[in-house]
C-alpha atoms as a PDB file:
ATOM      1  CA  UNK A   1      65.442 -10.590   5.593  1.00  0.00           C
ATOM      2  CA  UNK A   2      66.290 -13.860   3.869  1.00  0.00           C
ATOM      3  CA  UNK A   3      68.397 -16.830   3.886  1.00  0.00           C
ATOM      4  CA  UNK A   4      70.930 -17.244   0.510  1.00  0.00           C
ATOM      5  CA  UNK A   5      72.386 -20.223  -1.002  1.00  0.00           C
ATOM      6  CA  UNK A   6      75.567 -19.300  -2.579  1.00  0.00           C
ATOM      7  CA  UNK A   7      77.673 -21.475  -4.631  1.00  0.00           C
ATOM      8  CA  UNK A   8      80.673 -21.361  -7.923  1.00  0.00           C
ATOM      9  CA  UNK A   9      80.396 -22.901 -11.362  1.00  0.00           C
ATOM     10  CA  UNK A  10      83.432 -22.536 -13.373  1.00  0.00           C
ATOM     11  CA  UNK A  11      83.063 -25.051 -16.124  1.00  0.00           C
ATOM     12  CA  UNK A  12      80.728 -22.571 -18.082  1.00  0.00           C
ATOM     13  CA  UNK A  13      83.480 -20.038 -19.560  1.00  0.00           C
ATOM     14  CA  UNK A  14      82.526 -17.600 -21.671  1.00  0.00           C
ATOM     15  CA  UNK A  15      84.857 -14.434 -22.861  1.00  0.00           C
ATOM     16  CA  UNK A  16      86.824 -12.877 -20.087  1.00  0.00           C
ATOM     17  CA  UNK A  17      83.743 -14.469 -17.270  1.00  0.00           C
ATOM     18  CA  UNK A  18      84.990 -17.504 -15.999  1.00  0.00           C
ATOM     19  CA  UNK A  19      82.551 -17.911 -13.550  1.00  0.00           C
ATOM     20  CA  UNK A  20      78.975 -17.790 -12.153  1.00  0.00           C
ATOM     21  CA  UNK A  21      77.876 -16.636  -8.973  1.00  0.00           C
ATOM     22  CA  UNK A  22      74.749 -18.687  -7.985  1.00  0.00           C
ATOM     23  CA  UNK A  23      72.525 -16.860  -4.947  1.00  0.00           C
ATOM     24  CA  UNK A  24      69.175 -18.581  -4.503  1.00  0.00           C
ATOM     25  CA  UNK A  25      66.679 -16.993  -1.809  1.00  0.00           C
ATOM     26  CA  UNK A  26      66.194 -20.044  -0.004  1.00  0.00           C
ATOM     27  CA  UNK A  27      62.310 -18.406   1.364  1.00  0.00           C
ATOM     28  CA  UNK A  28      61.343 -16.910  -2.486  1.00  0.00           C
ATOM     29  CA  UNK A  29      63.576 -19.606  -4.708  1.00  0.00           C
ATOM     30  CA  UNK A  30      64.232 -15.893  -6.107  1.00  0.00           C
ATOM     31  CA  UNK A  31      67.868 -16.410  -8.114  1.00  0.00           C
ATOM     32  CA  UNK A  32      70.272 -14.351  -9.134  1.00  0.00           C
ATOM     33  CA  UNK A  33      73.459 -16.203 -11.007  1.00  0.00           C
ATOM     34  CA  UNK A  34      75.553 -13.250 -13.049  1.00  0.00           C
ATOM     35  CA  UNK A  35      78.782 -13.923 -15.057  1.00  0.00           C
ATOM     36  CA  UNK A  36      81.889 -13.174 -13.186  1.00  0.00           C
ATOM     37  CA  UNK A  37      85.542 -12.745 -13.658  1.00  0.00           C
ATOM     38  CA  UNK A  38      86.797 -13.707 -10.742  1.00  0.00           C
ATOM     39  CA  UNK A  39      85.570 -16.082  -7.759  1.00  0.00           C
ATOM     40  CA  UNK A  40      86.552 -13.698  -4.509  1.00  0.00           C
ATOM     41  CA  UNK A  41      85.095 -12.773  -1.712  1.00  0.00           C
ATOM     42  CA  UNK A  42      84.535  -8.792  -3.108  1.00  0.00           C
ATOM     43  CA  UNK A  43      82.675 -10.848  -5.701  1.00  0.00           C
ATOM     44  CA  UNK A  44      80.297 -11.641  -2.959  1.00  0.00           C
ATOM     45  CA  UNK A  45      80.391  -8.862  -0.710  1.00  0.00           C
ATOM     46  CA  UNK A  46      78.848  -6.847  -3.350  1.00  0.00           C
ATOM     47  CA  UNK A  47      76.523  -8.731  -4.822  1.00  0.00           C
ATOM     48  CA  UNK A  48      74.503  -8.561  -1.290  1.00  0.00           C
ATOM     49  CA  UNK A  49      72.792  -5.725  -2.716  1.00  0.00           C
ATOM     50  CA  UNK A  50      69.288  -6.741  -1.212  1.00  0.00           C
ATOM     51  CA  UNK A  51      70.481  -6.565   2.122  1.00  0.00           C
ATOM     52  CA  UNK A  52      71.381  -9.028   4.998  1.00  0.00           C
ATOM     53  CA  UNK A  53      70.555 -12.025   4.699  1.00  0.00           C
ATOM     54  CA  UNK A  54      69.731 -14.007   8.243  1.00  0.00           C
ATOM     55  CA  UNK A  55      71.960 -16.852   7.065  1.00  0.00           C
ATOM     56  CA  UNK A  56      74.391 -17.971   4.489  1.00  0.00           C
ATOM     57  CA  UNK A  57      74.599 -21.332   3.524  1.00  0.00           C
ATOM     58  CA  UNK A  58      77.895 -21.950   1.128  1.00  0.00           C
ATOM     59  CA  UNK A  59      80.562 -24.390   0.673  1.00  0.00           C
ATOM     60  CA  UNK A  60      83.963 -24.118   2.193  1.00  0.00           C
ATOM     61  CA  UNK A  61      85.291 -22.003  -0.381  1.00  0.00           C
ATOM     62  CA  UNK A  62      88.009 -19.447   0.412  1.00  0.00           C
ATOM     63  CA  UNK A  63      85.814 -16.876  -0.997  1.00  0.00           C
ATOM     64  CA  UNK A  64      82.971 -17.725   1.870  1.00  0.00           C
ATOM     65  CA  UNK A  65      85.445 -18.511   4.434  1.00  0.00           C
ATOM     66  CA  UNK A  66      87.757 -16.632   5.310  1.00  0.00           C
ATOM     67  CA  UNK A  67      88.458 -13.611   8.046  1.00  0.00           C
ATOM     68  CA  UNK A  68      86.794 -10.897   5.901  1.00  0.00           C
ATOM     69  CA  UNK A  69      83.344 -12.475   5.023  1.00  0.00           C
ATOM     70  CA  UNK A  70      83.839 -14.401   8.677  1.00  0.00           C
ATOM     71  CA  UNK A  71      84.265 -10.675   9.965  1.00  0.00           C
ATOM     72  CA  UNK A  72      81.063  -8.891   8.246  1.00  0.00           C
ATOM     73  CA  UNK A  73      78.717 -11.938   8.543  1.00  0.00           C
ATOM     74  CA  UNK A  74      79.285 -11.470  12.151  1.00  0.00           C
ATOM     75  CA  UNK A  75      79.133  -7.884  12.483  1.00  0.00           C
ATOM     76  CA  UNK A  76      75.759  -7.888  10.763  1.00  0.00           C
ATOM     77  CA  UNK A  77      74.763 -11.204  13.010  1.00  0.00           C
ATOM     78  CA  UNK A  78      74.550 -13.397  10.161  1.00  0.00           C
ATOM     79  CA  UNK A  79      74.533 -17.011  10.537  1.00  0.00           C
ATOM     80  CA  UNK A  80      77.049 -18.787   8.303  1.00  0.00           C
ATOM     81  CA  UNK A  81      76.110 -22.592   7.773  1.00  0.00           C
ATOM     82  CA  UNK A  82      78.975 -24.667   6.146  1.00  0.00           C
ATOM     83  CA  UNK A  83      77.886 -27.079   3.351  1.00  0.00           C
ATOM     84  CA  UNK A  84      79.350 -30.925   4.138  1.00  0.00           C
ATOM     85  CA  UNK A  85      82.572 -31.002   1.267  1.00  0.00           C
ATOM     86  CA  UNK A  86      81.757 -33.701  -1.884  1.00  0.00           C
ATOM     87  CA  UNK A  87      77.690 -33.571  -0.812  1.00  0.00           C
ATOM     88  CA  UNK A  88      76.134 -31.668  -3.353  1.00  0.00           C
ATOM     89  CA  UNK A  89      72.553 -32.015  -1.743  1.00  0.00           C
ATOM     90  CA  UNK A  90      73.632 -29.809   1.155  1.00  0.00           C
ATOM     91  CA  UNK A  91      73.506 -27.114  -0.908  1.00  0.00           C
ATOM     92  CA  UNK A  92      70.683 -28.223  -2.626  1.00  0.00           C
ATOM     93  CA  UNK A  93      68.816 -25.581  -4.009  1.00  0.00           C
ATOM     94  CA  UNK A  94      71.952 -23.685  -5.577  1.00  0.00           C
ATOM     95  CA  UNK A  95      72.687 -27.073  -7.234  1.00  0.00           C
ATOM     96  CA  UNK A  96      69.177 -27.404  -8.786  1.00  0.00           C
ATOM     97  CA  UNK A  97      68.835 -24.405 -10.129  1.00  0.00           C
ATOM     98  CA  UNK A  98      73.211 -24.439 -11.266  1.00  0.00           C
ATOM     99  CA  UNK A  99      72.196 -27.851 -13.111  1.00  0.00           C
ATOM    100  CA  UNK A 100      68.564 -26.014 -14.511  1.00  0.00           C
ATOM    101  CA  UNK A 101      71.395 -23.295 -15.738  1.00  0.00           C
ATOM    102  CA  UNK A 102      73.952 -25.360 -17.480  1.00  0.00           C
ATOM    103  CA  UNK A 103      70.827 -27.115 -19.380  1.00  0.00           C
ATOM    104  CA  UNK A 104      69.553 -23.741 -20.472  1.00  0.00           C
ATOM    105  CA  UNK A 105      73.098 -22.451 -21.508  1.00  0.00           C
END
């Protein structure tokens, strides 16, 4: 099991990907951040590929909130922490590693 930090970039467009999902283990600091088309919730659901995670930590995009991620986080009893909105450092991690990203790119 493991806790994920998910969040969006969309200011790093390349082709038809407009987007990157960033998912950072928050035990490991494992991360995953693949090119994506679109920034929807079926976006996320399958990227969860590695299991359940015990919590979520995301910001209060539609894509992470709403009643079909609200729905499966709670099925599979997965706590879904809310970052504050305009407070980058409550997602911390994701933003770290999204800044580490951009410089690389």
């Amino acid at each position: 099991m493991y806790e994920v930090l998910i969040s969006w970039d969309h200011s790093l467009i390349s082709n038809d990907y407009s987007y990157i999902l960033f998912v950072v283990d928050y035990v490991s600091r494992w991360v995953e951040a693949p090119a994506t088309r679109t920034n929807d919730v079926k976006v996320v659901m399958d990227f969860l590929k590695f299991g359940v995670p015990k919590a979520l930590i995301s910001d209060q995009g539609t894509h992470f909130c709403n009643r079909v991620m609200s729905s499966l986080l709670e099925k599979y009893g997965v706590l879904h922490r809310i970052a504050i909105p305009y407070h980058p450092q409550a997602n911390g991690q994701a933003e770290v590693f999204n800044r580490e990203i951009k410089k690389t790119l």
